[in-house]
Protein backbone atom coordinates (compact mmCIF):
# COMPACT_ATOMS: atom_id res chain seq x y z
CA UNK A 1 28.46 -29.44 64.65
CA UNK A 2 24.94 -27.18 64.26
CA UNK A 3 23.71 -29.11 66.73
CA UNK A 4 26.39 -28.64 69.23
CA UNK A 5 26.08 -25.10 68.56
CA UNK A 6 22.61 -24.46 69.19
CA UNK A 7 22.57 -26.76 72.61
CA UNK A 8 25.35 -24.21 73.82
CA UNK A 9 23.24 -21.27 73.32
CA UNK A 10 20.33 -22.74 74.33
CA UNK A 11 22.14 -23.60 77.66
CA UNK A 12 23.39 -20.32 77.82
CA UNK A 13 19.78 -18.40 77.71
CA UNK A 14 18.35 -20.68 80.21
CA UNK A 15 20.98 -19.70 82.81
CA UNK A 16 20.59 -15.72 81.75
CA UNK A 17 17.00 -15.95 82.03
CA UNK A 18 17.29 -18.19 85.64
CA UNK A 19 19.79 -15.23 86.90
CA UNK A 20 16.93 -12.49 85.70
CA UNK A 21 14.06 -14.30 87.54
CA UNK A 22 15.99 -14.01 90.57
CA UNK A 23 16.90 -10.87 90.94
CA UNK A 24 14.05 -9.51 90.42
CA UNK A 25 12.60 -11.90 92.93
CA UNK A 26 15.37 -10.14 95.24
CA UNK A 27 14.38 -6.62 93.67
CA UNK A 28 10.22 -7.26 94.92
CA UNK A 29 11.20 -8.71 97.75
CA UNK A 30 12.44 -5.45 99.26
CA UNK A 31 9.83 -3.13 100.21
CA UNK A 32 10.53 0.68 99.33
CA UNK A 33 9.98 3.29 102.46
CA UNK A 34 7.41 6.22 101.51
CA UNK A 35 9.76 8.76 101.73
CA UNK A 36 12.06 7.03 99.31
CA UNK A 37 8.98 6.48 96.51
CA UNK A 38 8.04 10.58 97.19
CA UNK A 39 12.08 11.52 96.64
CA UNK A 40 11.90 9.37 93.21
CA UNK A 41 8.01 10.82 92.09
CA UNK A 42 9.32 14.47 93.02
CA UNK A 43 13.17 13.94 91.30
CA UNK A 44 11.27 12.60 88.11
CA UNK A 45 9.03 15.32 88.02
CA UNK A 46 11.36 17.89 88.36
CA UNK A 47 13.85 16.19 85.32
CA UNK A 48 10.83 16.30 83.24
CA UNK A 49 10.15 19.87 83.57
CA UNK A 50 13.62 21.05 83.26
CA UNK A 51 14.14 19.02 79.56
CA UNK A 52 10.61 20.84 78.78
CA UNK A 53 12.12 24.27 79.45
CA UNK A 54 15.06 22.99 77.13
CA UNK A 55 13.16 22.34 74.03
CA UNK A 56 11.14 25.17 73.87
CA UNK A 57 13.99 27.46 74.62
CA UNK A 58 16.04 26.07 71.72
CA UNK A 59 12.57 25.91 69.46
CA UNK A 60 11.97 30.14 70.21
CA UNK A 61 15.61 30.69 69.52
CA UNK A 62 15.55 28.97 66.27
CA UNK A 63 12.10 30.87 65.73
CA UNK A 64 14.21 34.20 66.27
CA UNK A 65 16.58 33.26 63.72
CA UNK A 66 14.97 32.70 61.10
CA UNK A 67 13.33 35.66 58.69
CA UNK A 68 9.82 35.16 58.82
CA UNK A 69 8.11 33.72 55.83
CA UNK A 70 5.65 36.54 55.01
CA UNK A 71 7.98 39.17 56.19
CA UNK A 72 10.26 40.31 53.41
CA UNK A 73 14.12 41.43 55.23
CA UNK A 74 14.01 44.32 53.38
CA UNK A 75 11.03 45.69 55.71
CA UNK A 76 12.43 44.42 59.26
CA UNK A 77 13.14 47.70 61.62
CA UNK A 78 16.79 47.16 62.28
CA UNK A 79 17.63 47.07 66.03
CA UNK A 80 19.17 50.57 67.55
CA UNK A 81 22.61 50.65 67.28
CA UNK A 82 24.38 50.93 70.16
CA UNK A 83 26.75 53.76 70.88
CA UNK A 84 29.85 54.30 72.88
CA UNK A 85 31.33 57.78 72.77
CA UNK A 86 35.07 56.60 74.41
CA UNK A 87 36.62 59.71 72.95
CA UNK A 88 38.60 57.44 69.95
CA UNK A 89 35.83 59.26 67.83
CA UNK A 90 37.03 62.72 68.27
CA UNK A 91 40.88 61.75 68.26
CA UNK A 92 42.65 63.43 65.40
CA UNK A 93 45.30 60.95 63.82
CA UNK A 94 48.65 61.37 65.32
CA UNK A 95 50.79 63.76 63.00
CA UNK A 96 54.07 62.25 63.88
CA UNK A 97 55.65 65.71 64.60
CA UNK A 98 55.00 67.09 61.04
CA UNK A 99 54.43 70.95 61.12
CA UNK A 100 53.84 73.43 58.80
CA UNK A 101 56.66 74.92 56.94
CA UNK A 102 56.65 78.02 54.63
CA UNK A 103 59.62 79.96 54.73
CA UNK A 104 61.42 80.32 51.59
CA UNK A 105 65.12 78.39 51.14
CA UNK A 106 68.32 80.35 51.01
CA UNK A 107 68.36 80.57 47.17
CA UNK A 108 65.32 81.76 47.11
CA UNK A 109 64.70 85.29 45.38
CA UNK A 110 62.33 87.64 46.67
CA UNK A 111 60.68 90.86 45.13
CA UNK A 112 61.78 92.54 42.03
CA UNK A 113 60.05 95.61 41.19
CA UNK A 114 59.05 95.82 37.72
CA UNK A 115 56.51 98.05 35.59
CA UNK A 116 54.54 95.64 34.61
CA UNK A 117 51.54 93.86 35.18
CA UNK A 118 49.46 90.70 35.98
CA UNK A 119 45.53 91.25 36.34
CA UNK A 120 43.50 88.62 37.37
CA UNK A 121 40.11 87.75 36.90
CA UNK A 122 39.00 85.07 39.17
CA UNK A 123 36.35 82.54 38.66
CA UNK A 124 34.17 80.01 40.48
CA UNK A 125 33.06 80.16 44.08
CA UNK A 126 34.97 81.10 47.23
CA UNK A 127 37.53 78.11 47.24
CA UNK A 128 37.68 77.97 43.78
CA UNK A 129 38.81 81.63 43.68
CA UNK A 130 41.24 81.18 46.84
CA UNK A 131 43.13 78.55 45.29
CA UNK A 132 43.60 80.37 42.05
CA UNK A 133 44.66 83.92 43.62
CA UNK A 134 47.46 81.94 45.22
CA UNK A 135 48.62 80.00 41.87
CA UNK A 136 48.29 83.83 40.82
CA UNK A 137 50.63 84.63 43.32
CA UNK A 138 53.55 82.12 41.97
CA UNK A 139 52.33 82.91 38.66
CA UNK A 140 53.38 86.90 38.89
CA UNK A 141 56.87 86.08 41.05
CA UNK A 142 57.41 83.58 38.25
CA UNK A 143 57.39 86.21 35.84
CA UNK A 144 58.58 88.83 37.57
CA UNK A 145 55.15 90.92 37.24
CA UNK A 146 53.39 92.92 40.06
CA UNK A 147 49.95 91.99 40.51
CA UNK A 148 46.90 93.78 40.39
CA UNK A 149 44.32 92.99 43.31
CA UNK A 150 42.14 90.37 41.73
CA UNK A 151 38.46 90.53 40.57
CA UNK A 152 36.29 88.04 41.86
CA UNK A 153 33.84 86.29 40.15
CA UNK A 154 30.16 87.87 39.46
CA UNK A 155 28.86 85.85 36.98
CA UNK A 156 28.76 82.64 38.25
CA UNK A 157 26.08 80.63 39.47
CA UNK A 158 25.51 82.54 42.55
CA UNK A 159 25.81 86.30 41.21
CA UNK A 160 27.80 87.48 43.86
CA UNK A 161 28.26 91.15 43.76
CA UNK A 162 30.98 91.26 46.31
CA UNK A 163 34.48 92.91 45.54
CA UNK A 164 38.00 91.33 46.69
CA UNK A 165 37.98 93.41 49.87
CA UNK A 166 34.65 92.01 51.15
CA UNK A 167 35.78 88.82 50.95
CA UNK A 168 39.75 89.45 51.99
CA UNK A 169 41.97 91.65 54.04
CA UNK A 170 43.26 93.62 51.35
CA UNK A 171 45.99 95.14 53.02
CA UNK A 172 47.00 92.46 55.31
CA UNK A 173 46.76 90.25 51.51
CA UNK A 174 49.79 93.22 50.63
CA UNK A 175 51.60 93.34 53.15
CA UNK A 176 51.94 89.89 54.12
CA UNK A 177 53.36 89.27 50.26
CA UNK A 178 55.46 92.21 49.88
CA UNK A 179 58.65 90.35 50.38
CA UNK A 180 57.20 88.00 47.76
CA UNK A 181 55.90 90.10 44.92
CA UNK A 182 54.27 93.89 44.34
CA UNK A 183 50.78 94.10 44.89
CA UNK A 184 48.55 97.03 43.97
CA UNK A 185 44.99 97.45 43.99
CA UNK A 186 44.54 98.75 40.84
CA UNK A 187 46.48 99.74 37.59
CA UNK A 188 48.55 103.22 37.19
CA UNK A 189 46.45 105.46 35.50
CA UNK A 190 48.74 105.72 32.63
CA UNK A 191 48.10 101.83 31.33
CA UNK A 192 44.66 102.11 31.75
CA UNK A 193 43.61 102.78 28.32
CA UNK A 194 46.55 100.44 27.07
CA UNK A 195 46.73 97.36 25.39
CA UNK A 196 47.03 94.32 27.05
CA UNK A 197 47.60 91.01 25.97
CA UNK A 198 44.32 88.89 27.18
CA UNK A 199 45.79 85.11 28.36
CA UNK A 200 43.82 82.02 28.75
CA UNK A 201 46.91 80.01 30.67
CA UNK A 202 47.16 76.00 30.16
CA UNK A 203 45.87 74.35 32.84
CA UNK A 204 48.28 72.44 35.53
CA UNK A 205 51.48 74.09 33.67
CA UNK A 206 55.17 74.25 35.26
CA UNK A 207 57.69 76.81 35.67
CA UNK A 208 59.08 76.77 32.01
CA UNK A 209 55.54 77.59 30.54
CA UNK A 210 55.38 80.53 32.45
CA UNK A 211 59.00 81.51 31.73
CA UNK A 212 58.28 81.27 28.51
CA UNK A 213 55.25 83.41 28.60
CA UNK A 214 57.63 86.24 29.50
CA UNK A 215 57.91 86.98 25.67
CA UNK A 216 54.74 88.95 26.52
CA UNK A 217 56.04 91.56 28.22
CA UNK A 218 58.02 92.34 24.88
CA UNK A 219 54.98 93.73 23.56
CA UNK A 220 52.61 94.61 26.20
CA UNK A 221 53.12 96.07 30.21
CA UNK A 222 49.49 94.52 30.98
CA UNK A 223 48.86 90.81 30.64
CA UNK A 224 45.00 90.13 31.41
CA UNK A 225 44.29 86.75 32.90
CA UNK A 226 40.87 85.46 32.39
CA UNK A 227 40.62 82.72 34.42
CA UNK A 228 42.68 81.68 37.32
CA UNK A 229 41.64 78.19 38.50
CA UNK A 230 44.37 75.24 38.49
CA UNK A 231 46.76 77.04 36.33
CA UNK A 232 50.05 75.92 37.91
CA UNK A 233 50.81 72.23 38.17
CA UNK A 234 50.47 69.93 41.32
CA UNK A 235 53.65 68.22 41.69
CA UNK A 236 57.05 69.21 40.29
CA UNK A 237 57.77 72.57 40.78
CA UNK A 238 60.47 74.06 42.55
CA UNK A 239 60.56 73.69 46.64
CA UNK A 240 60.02 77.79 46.69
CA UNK A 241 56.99 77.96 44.77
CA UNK A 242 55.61 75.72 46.13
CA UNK A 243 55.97 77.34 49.61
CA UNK A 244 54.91 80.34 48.28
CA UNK A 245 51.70 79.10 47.20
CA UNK A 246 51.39 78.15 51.16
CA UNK A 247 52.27 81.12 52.49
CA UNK A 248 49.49 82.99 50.25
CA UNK A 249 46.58 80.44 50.82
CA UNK A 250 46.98 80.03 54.53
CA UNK A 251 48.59 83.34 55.04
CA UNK A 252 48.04 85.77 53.44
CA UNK A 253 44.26 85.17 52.39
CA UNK A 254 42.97 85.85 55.38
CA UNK A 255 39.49 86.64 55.47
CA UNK A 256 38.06 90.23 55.95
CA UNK A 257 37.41 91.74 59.35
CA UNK A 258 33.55 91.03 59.48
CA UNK A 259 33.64 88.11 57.98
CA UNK A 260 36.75 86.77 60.64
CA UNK A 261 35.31 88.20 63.45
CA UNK A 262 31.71 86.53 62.74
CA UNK A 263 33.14 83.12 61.95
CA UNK A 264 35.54 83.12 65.37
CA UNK A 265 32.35 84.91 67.27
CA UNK A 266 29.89 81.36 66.28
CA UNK A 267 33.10 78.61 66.56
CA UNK A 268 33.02 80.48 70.44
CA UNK A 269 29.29 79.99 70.78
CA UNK A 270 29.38 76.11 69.22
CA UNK A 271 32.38 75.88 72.13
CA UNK A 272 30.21 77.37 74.69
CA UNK A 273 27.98 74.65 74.70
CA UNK A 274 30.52 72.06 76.07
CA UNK A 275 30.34 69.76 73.36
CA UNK A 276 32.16 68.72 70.73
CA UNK A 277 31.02 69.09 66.95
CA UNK A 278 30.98 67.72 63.51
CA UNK A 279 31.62 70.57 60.69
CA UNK A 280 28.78 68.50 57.91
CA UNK A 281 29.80 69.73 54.26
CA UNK A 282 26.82 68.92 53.09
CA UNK A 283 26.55 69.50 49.18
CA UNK A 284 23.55 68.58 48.42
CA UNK A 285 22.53 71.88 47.03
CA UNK A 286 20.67 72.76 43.12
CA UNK A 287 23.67 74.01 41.45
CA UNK A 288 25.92 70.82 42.62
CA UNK A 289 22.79 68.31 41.91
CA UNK A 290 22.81 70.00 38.66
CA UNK A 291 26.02 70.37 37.29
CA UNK A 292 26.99 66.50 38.71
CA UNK A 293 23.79 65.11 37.06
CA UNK A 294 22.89 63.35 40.47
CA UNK A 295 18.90 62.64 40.92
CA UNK A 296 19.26 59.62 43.29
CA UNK A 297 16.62 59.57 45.73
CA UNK A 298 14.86 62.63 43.92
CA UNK A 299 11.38 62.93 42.57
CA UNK A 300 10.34 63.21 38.66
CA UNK A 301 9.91 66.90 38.94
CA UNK A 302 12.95 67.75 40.33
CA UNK A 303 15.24 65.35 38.37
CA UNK A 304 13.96 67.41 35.59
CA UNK A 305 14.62 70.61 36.82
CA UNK A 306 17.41 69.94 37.64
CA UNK A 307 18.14 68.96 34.41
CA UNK A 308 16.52 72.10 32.53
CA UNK A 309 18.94 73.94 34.77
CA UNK A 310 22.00 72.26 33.48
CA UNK A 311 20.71 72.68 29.65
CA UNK A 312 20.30 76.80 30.05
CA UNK A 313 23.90 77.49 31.90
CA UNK A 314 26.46 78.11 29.37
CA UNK A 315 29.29 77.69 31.20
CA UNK A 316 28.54 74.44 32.31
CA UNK A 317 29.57 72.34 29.30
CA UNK A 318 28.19 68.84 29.42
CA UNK A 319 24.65 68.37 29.28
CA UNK A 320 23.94 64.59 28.87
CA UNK A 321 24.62 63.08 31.97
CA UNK A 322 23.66 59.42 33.05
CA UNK A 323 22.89 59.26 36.33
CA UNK A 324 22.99 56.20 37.96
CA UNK A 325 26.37 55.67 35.95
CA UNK A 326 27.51 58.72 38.40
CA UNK A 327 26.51 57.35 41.36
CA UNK A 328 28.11 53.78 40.72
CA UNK A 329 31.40 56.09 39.61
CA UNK A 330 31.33 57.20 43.44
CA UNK A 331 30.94 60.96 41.56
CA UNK A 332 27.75 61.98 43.54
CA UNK A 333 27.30 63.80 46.71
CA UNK A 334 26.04 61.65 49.44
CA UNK A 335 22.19 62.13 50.52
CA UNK A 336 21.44 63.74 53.62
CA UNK A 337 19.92 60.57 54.67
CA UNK A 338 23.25 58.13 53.40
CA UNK A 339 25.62 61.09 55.36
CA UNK A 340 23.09 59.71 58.54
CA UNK A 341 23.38 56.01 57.78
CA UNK A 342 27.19 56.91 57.12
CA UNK A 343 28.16 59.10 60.30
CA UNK A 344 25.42 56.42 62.63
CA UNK A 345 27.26 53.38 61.16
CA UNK A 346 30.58 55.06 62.54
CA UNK A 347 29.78 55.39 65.78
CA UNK A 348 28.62 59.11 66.65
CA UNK A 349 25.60 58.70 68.65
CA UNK A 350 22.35 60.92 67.58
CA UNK A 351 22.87 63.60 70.65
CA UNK A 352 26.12 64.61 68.33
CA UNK A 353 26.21 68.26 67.52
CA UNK A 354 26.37 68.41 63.75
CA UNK A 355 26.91 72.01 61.89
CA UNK A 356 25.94 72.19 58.33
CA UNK A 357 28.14 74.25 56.10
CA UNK A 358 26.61 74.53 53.16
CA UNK A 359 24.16 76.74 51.19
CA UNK A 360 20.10 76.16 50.65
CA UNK A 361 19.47 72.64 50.79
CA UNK A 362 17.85 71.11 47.92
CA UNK A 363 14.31 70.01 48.50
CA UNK A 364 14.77 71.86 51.97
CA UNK A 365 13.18 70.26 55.35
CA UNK A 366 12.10 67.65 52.78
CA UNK A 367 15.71 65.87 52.35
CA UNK A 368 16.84 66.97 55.30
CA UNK A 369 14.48 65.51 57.82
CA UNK A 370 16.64 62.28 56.61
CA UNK A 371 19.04 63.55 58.21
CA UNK A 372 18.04 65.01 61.23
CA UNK A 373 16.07 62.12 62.22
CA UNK A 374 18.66 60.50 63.22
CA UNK A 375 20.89 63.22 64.18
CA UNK A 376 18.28 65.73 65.44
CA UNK A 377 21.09 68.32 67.04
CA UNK A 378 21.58 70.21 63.30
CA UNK A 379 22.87 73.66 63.67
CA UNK A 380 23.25 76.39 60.97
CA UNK A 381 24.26 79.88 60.99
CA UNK A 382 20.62 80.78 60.99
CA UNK A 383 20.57 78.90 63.84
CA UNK A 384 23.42 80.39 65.45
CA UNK A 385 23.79 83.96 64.96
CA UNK A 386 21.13 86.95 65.33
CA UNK A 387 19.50 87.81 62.09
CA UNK A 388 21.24 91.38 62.46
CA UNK A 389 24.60 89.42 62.25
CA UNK A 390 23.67 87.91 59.09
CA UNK A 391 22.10 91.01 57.75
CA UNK A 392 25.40 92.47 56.26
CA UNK A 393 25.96 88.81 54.67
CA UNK A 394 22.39 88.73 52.56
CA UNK A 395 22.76 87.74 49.27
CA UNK A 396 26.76 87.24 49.22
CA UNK A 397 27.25 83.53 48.65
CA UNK A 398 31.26 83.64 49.39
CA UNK A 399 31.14 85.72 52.30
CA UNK A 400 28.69 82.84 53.25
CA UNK A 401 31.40 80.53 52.46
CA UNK A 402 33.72 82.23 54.21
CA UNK A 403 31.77 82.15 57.47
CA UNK A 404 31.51 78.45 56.66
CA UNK A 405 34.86 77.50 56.06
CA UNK A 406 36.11 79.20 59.23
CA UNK A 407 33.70 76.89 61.48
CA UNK A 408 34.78 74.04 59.25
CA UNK A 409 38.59 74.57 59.74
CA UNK A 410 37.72 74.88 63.37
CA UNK A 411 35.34 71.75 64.08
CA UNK A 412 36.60 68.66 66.13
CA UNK A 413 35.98 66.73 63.21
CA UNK A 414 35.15 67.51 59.59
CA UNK A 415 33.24 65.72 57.26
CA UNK A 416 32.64 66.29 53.41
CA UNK A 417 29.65 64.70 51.49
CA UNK A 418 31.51 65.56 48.38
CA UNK A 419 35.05 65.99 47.24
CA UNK A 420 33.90 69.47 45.85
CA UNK A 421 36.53 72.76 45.97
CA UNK A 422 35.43 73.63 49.80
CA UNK A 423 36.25 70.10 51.02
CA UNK A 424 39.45 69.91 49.29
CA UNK A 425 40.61 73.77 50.33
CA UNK A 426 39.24 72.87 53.53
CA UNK A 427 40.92 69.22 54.56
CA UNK A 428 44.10 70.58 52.92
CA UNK A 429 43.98 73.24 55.67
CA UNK A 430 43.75 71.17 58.47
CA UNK A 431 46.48 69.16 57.17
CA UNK A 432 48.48 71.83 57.51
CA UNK A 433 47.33 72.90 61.19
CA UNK A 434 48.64 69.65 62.83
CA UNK A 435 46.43 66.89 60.70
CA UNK A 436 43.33 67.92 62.59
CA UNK A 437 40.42 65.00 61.98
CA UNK A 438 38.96 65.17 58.21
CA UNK A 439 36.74 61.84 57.65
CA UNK A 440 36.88 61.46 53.97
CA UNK A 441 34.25 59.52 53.03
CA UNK A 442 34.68 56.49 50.26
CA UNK A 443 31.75 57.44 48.22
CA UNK A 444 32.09 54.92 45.15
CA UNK A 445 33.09 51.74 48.34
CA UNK A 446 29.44 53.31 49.62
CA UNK A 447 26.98 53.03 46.98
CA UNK A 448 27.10 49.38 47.19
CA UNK A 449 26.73 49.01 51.02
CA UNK A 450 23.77 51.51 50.80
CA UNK A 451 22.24 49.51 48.09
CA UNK A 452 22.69 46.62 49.85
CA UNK A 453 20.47 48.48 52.72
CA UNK A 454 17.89 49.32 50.30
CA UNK A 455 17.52 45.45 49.02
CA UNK A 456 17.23 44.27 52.39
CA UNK A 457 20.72 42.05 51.37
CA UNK A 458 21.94 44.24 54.72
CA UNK A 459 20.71 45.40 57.86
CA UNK A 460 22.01 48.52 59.79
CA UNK A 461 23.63 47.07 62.89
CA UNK A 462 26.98 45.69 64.06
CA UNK A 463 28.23 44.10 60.71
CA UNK A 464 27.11 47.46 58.76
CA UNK A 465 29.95 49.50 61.60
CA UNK A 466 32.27 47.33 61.38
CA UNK A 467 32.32 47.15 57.43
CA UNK A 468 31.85 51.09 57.32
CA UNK A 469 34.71 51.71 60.24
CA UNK A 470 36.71 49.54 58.42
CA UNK A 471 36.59 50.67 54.74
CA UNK A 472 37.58 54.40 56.19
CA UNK A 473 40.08 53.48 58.92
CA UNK A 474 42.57 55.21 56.66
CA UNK A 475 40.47 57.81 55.57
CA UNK A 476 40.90 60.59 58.28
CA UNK A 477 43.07 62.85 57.40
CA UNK A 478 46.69 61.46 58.68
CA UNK A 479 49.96 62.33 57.40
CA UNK A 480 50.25 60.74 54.05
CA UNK A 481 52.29 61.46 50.70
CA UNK A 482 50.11 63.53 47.56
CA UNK A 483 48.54 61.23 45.54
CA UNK A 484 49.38 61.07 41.53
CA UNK A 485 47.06 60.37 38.66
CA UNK A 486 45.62 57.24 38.11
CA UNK A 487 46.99 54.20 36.43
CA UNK A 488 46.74 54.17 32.95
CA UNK A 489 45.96 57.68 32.80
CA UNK A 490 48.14 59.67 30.08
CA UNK A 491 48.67 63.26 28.37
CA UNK A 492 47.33 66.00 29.95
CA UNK A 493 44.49 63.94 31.10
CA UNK A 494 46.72 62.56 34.02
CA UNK A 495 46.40 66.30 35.30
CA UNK A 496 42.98 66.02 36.50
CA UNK A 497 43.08 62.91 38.24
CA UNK A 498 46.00 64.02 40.47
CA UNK A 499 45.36 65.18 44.14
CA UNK A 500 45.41 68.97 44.55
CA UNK A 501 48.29 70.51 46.19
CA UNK A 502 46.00 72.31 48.01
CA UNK A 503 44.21 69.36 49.57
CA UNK A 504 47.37 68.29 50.42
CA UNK A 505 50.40 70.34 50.55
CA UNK A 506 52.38 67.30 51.90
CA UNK A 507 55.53 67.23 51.60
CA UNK A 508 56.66 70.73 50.29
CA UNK A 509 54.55 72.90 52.95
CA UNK A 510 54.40 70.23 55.75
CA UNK A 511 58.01 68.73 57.25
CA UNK A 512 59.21 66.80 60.21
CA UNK A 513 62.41 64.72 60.71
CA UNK A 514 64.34 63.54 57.28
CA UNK A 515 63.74 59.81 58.85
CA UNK A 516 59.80 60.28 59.38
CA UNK A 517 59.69 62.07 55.53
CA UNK A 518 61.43 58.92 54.13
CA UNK A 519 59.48 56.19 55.88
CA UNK A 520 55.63 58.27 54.76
């Protein structure tokens, strides 16, 4: 049977190699033509060089992809973004037909004169004041008192010596309340000399606390308030107090004549130049530094001056402060240079006007440059008004403000580094006028990208937009309910974690259809 088998194949080869030997005999036999041997030598040629080209453009693009091995990431130059200014940057977020809406209900009680008083001393800076003269305001309709034109604060970090009608139009500040409460600028002459009872209100309280504070006035015609920050609740007080608190912050605390008149006379030049801006918050000033406990990105000497500062204010009550455990916390103000990684990795290309609203920069030109190297167009007030315009202002840190907040209010789009008393006063308010643009930045969400960046784990470029854009496409100021404390938060502790009313006096001060208010 084996040998069966192999005859068969042997057979079988002998034909295949017999068929072979003739066809090539066949194939030589044929002579090729010249042209047709030149066609072949050029086509073979030409194949060759073309799967060249092939290999060593795949071998350079895998060269290109791959980090280099002596080159750590971390020190690559990241490509130039590129940037499209399509308008979507500027857009405000629609508002949905929400407007603002102050006037008090039909059971609402207006002004009862009666001879006594509520004095007032404010405290903080400009916003800090502002918001407490108008819980003030619901504080003395509350309990039936006239008030006594507030003092503003002199001792505080900035030693202000201005008086409440340097800062405020007095008697617009009367007039537009006197259907709301009495207002007088100063006490009769006969309670002068009289005792008054000297309050420290709780903090965040409700109506009933301040009824019941009316037991006062069994005993004294003066009741001295010595500070007037936060002292009314957020959330649950009655629809009219609530409006009334409204109508004084955005009404009736208008700013004085000079002060108005400059801030409207620099939002005109900004206009003038055809472009839109960016109102820059920037609080990266000493006190703030200070009092926050931030020294990111700072040298030895002024971490520690910064530190001697905080130890030597009184008022400031803690002293120990861990710093990098704020930053992680998201409770530090951005650097000028993350606000220019920040604003860049949004979109808005360098050429974008940027005003800064904020005091003396810490570390001056120093920190800044961080900034303004990528956004070169920086614009102050020094900048932008004559140094006799700013004369009258020297030395007044809330008239300052108030120049600053006006722009702010005004901008195309505003921006805060930090959620400080400005930026909340300030976003609240352009809730209120129609949701104008506020780009809230998500500090704590930040601090990891930006450390990323700093490893060399991330590189500025597409990926670092589209995670930025993303993490604050909610974050720009559109119609949204008040926010409550956090989770887990209890007591009075649950106070401080709520959103201000002021930073958003959705829904009580802001309406639109009863459909759109129960679908927000």
């Amino acid at each position: 049977m084996q040998t069966r088998v192999f005859l068969n194949r042997s057979v079988k080869k002998k034909k295949e190699s017999k068929y072979i030997r003739g066809f090539m005999a066949r194939f030589h036999t044929r002579k090729l033509s010249p042209s047709i041997i030149t066609f072949y030598t050029i086509f073979v040629f030409a194949f060759s060089v073309f799967i060249f080209l092939l290999y060593v453009r795949t071998f350079i693009t895998d060269e290109e992809d791959q980090p280099h091995p002596h080159i750590s990431r971390s020190h690559e130059v990241p490509k130039p973004p590129r940037f499209k200014d399509d308008g979507q940057l500027w857009v405000s977020p629609n508002s949905h037909g929400f407007h603002p809406c102050v006037k008090p209900t039909a059971k609402y009680k207006g002004v009862q004169q009666f001879d006594r008083y509520l004095s007032v001393r404010s405290n903080g800076g400009l916003n800090q004041m502002r918001t407490g003269i108008a819980d003030m305001v619901a504080v003395a309709h509350i309990m039936n008192a006239t008030l006594v034109i507030p003092q503003l604060d002199k001792r505080s970090f900035w030693k202000d010596s201005s008086v409440f009608s340097d800062v405020f139009d007095e008697f617009h500040f009367i007039e537009s309340l006197k259907g709301d409460i009495g207002i007088v600028q100063e006490l009769p002459k006969n309670l002068e000399a009289a005792p008054r009872a000297r309050k420290h209100f709780t903090s965040w309280s409700g109506v009933g606390y301040y009824e019941e504070m009316t037991r006062l006035w069994n005993d004294y015609q003066v009741i001295h308030v010595a500070k007037s920050d936060s002292r009314l609740a957020n959330n649950d007080l009655p629809l009219d107090i609530q409006r009334l608190r409204c109508r004084a912050m955005y009404h009736a605390l208008r700013f004085s004549p000079p002060i108005e008149n400059l801030g409207k006379r620099l939002v005109d030049r900004l206009r003038s130049r055809g472009e839109r801006y960016i109102a820059l918050h920037l609080r990266y000033e000493k006190d703030m530094l200070s009092f926050t406990g931030c020294a990111y990105g700072l040298t030895d000497a002024e971490s520690e001056e910064l530190r001697i500062l905080r130890e030597t204010t009184n008022y400031w009550k803690v002293k120990k402060i861990n710093s990098t455990e704020q930053r992680i916390g998201g409770f530090c103000p951005l650097t000028p240079k993350e606000v220019g990684i920040f604003l860049q990795a949004l979109g808005f290309p360098p050429s974008t006007p940027i005003y800064i609203a904020a005091g003396e920069i810490y570390g001056g030109n120093t920190h800044l440059s961080e900034l303004s190297s990528r956004f070169p167009n920086l614009i102050s007030k020094e900048s932008l008004a004559t140094p006799e315009e700013l004369k009258a202002f020297t030395n007044h840190a809330s008239q300052n403000a108030a120049v600053d907040y006006i722009i702010s209010v005004e901008s195309d789009v505003f921006v805060p580094s930090y959620s400080g008393n400005m930026a909340r006063a300030v976003e609240g308010h352009r809730r209120f006028l129609d949701h104008r643009k506020t780009i809230n930045p998500d500090r704590k969400g930040l601090v990891g990208i930006f450390d990323k960046l700093e490893t060399g784990e991330l590189v500025e470029g597409a990926a670092l937009s589209h995670m930025v854009q993303r993490m604050h496409k909610n974050r720009q100021g559109a119609p949204r309910k008040r926010q409550g404390s956090l989770p887990g938060v209890k007591g009075r502790a649950r106070f401080r974690t709520e959103e201000s009313f002021y930073e958003n006096p959705y829904p009580e001060c802001i309406c639109g259809s009863r459909n759109k208010l129960e679908r927000m």
